[in-house]
PDB file of N, CA and C in Angstrom:
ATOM      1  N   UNK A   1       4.860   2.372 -13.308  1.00  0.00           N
ATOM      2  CA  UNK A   1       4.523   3.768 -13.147  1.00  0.00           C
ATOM      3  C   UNK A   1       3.266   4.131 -13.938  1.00  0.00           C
ATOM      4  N   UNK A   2       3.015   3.540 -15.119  1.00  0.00           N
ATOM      5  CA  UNK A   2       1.688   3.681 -15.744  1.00  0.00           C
ATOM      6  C   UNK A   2       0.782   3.050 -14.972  1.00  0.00           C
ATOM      7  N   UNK A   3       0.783   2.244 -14.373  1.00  0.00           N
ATOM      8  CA  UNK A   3      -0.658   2.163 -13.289  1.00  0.00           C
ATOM      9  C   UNK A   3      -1.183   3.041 -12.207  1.00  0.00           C
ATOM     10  N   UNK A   4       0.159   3.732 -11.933  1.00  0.00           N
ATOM     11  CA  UNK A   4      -0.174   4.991 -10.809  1.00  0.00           C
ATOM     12  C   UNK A   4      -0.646   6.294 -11.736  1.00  0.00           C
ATOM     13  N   UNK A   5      -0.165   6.413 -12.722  1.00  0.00           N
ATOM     14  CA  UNK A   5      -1.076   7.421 -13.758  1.00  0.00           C
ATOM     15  C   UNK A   5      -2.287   7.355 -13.695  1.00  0.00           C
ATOM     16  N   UNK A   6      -2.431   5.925 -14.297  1.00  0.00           N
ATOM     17  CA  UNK A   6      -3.490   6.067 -14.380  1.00  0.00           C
ATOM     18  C   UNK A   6      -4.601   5.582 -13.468  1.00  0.00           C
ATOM     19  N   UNK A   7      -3.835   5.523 -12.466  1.00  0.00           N
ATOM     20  CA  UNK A   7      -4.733   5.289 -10.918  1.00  0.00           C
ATOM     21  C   UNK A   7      -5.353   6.553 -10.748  1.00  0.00           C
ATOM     22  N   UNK A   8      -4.052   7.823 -10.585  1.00  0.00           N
ATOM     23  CA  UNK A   8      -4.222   9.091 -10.095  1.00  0.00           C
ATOM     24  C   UNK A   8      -5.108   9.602 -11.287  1.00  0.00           C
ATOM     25  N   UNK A   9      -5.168   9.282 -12.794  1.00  0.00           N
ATOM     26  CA  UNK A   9      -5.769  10.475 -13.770  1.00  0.00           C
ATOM     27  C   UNK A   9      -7.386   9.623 -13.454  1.00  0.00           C
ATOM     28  N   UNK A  10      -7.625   8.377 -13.225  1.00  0.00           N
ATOM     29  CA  UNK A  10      -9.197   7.751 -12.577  1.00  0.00           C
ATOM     30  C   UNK A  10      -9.728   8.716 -11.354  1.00  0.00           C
ATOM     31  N   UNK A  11      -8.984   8.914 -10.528  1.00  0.00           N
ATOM     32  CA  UNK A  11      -9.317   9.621  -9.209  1.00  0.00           C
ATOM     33  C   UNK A  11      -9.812  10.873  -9.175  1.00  0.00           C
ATOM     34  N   UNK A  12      -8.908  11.223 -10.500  1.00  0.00           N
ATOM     35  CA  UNK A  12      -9.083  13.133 -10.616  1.00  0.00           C
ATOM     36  C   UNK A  12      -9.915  13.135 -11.116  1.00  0.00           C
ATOM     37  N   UNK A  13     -10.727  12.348 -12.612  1.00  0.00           N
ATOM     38  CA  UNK A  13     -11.379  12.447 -13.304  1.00  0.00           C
ATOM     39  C   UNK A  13     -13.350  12.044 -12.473  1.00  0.00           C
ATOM     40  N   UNK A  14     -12.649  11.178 -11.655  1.00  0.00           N
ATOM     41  CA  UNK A  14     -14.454  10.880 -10.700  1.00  0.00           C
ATOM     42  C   UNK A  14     -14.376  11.057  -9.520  1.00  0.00           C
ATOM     43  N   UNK A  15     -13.613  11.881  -9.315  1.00  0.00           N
ATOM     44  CA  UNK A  15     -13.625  12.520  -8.173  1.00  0.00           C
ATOM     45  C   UNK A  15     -13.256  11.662  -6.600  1.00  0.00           C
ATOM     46  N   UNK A  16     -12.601  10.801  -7.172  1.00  0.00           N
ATOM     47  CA  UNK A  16     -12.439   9.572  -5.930  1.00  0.00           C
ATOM     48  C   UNK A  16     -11.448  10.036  -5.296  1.00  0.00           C
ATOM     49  N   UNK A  17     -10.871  10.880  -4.602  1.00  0.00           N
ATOM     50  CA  UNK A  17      -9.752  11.303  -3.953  1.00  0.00           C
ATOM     51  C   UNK A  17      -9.942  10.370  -2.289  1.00  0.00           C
ATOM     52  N   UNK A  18     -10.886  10.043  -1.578  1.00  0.00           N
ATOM     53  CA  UNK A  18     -10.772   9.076  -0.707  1.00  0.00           C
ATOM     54  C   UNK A  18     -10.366   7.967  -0.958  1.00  0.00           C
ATOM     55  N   UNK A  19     -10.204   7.321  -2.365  1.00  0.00           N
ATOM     56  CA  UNK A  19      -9.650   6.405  -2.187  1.00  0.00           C
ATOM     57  C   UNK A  19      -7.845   5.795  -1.975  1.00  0.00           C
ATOM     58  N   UNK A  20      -7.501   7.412  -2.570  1.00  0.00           N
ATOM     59  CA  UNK A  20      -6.222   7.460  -2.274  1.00  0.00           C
ATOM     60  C   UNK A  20      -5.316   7.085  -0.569  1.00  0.00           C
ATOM     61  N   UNK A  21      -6.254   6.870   0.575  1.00  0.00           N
ATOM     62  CA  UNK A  21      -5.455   6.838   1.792  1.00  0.00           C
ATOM     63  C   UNK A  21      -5.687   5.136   1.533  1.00  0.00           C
ATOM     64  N   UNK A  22      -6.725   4.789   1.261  1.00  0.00           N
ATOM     65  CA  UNK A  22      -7.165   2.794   1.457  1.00  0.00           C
ATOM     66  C   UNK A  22      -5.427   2.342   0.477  1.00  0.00           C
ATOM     67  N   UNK A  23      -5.644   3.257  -0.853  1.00  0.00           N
ATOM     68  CA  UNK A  23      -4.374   2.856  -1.275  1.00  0.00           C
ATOM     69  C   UNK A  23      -3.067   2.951  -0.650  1.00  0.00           C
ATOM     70  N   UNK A  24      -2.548   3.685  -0.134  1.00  0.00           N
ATOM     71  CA  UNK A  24      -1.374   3.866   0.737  1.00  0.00           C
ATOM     72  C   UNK A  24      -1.192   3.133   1.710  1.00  0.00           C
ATOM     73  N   UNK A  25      -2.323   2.855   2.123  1.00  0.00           N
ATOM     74  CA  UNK A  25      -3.053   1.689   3.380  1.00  0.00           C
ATOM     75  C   UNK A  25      -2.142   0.634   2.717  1.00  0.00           C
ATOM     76  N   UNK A  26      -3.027   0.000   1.769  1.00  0.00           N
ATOM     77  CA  UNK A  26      -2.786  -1.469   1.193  1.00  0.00           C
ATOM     78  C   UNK A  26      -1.363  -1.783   0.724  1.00  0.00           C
ATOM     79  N   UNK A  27      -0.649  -0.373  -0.149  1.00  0.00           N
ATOM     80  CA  UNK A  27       1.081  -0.527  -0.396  1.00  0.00           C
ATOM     81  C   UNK A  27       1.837  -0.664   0.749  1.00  0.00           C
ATOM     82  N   UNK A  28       1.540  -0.118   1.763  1.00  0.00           N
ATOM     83  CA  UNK A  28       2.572  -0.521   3.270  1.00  0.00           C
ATOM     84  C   UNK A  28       2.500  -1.365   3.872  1.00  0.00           C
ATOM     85  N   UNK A  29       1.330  -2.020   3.064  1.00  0.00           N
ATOM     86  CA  UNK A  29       1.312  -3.345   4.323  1.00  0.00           C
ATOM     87  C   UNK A  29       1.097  -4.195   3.718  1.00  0.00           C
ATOM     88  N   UNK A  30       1.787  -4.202   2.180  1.00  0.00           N
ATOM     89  CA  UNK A  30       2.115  -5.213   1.090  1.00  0.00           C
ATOM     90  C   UNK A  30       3.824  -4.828   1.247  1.00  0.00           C
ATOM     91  N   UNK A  31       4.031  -3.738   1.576  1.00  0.00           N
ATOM     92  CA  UNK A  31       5.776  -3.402   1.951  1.00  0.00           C
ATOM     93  C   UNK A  31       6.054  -3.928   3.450  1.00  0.00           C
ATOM     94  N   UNK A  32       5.358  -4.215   3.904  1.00  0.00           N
ATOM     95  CA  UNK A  32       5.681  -4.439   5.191  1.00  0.00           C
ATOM     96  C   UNK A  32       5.835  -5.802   5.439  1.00  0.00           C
ATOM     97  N   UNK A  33       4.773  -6.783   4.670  1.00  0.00           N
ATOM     98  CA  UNK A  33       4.853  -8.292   4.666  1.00  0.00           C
ATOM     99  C   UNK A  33       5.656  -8.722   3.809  1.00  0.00           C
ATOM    100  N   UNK A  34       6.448  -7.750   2.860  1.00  0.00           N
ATOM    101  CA  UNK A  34       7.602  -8.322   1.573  1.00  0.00           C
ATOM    102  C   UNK A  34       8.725  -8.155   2.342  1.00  0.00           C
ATOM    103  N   UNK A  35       9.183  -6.781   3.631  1.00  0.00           N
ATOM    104  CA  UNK A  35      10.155  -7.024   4.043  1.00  0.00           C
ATOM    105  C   UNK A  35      10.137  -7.800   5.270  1.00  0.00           C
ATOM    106  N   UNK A  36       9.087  -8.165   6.112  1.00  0.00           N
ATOM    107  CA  UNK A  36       9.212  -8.891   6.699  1.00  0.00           C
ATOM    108  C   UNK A  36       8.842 -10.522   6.727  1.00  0.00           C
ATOM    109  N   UNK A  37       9.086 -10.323   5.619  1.00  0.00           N
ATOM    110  CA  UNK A  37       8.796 -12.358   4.986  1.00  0.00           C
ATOM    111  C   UNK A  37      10.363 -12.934   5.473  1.00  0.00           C
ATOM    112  N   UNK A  38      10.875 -12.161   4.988  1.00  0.00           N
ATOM    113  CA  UNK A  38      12.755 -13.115   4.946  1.00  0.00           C
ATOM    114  C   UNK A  38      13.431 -12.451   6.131  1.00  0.00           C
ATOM    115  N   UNK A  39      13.044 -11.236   6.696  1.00  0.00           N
ATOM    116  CA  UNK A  39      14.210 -10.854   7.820  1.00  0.00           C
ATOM    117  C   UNK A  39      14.220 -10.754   8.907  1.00  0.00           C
ATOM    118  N   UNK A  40      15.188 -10.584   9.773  1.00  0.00           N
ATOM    119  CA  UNK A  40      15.327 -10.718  11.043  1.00  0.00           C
ATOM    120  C   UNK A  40      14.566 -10.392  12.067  1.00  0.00           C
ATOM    121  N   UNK A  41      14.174  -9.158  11.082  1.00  0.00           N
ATOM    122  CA  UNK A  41      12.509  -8.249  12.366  1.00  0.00           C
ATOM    123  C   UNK A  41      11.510  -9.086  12.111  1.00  0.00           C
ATOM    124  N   UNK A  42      10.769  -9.888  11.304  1.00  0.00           N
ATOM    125  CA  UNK A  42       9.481 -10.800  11.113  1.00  0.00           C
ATOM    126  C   UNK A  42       9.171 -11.508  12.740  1.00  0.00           C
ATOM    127  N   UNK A  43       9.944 -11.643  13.532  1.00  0.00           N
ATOM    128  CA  UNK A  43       8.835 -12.029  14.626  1.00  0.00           C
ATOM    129  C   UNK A  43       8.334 -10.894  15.109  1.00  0.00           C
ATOM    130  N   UNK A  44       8.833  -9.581  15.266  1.00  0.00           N
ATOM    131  CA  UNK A  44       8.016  -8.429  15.715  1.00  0.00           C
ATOM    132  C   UNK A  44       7.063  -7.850  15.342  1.00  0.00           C
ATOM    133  N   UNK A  45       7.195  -8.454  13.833  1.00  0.00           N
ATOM    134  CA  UNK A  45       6.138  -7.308  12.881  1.00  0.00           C
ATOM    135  C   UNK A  45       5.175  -8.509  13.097  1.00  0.00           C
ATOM    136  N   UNK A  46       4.979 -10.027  13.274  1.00  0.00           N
ATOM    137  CA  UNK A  46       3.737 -10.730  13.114  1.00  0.00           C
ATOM    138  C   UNK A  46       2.934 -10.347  14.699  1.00  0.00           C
ATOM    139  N   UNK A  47       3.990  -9.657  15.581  1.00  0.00           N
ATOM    140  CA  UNK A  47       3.036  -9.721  17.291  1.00  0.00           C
ATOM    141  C   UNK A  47       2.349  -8.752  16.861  1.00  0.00           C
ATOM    142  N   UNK A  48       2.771  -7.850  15.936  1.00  0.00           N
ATOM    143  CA  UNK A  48       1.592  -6.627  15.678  1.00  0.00           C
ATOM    144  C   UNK A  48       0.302  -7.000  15.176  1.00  0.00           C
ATOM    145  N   UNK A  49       0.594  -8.038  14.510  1.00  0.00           N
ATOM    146  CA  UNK A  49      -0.783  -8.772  14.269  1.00  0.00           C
ATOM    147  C   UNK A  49      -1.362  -9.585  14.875  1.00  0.00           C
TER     148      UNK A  49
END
């Protein structure tokens, strides 16, 4: 949780608020390849790619 602090108090402070969607970007589709590494849906989620 201290890295999202201080992700968000970097952003506020230089004004980087675009970078906040690339981030949300990159966590879902680091959540998306962690749950679909081991389970049953992983052949569907790789045709998306």
């Amino acid at each position: 949780m201290d890295l999202l602090k201080d992700l968000w108090g970097f952003m506020k402070e230089r004004k980087k608020f675009w970078l906040a969607p690339v981030i949300i970007v990159l966590l879902l589709l680091g959540l998306l390849i962690v749950i679909g590494g081991g389970s049953s849906i992983a052949p569907f989620i790789y045709t998306l790619f």
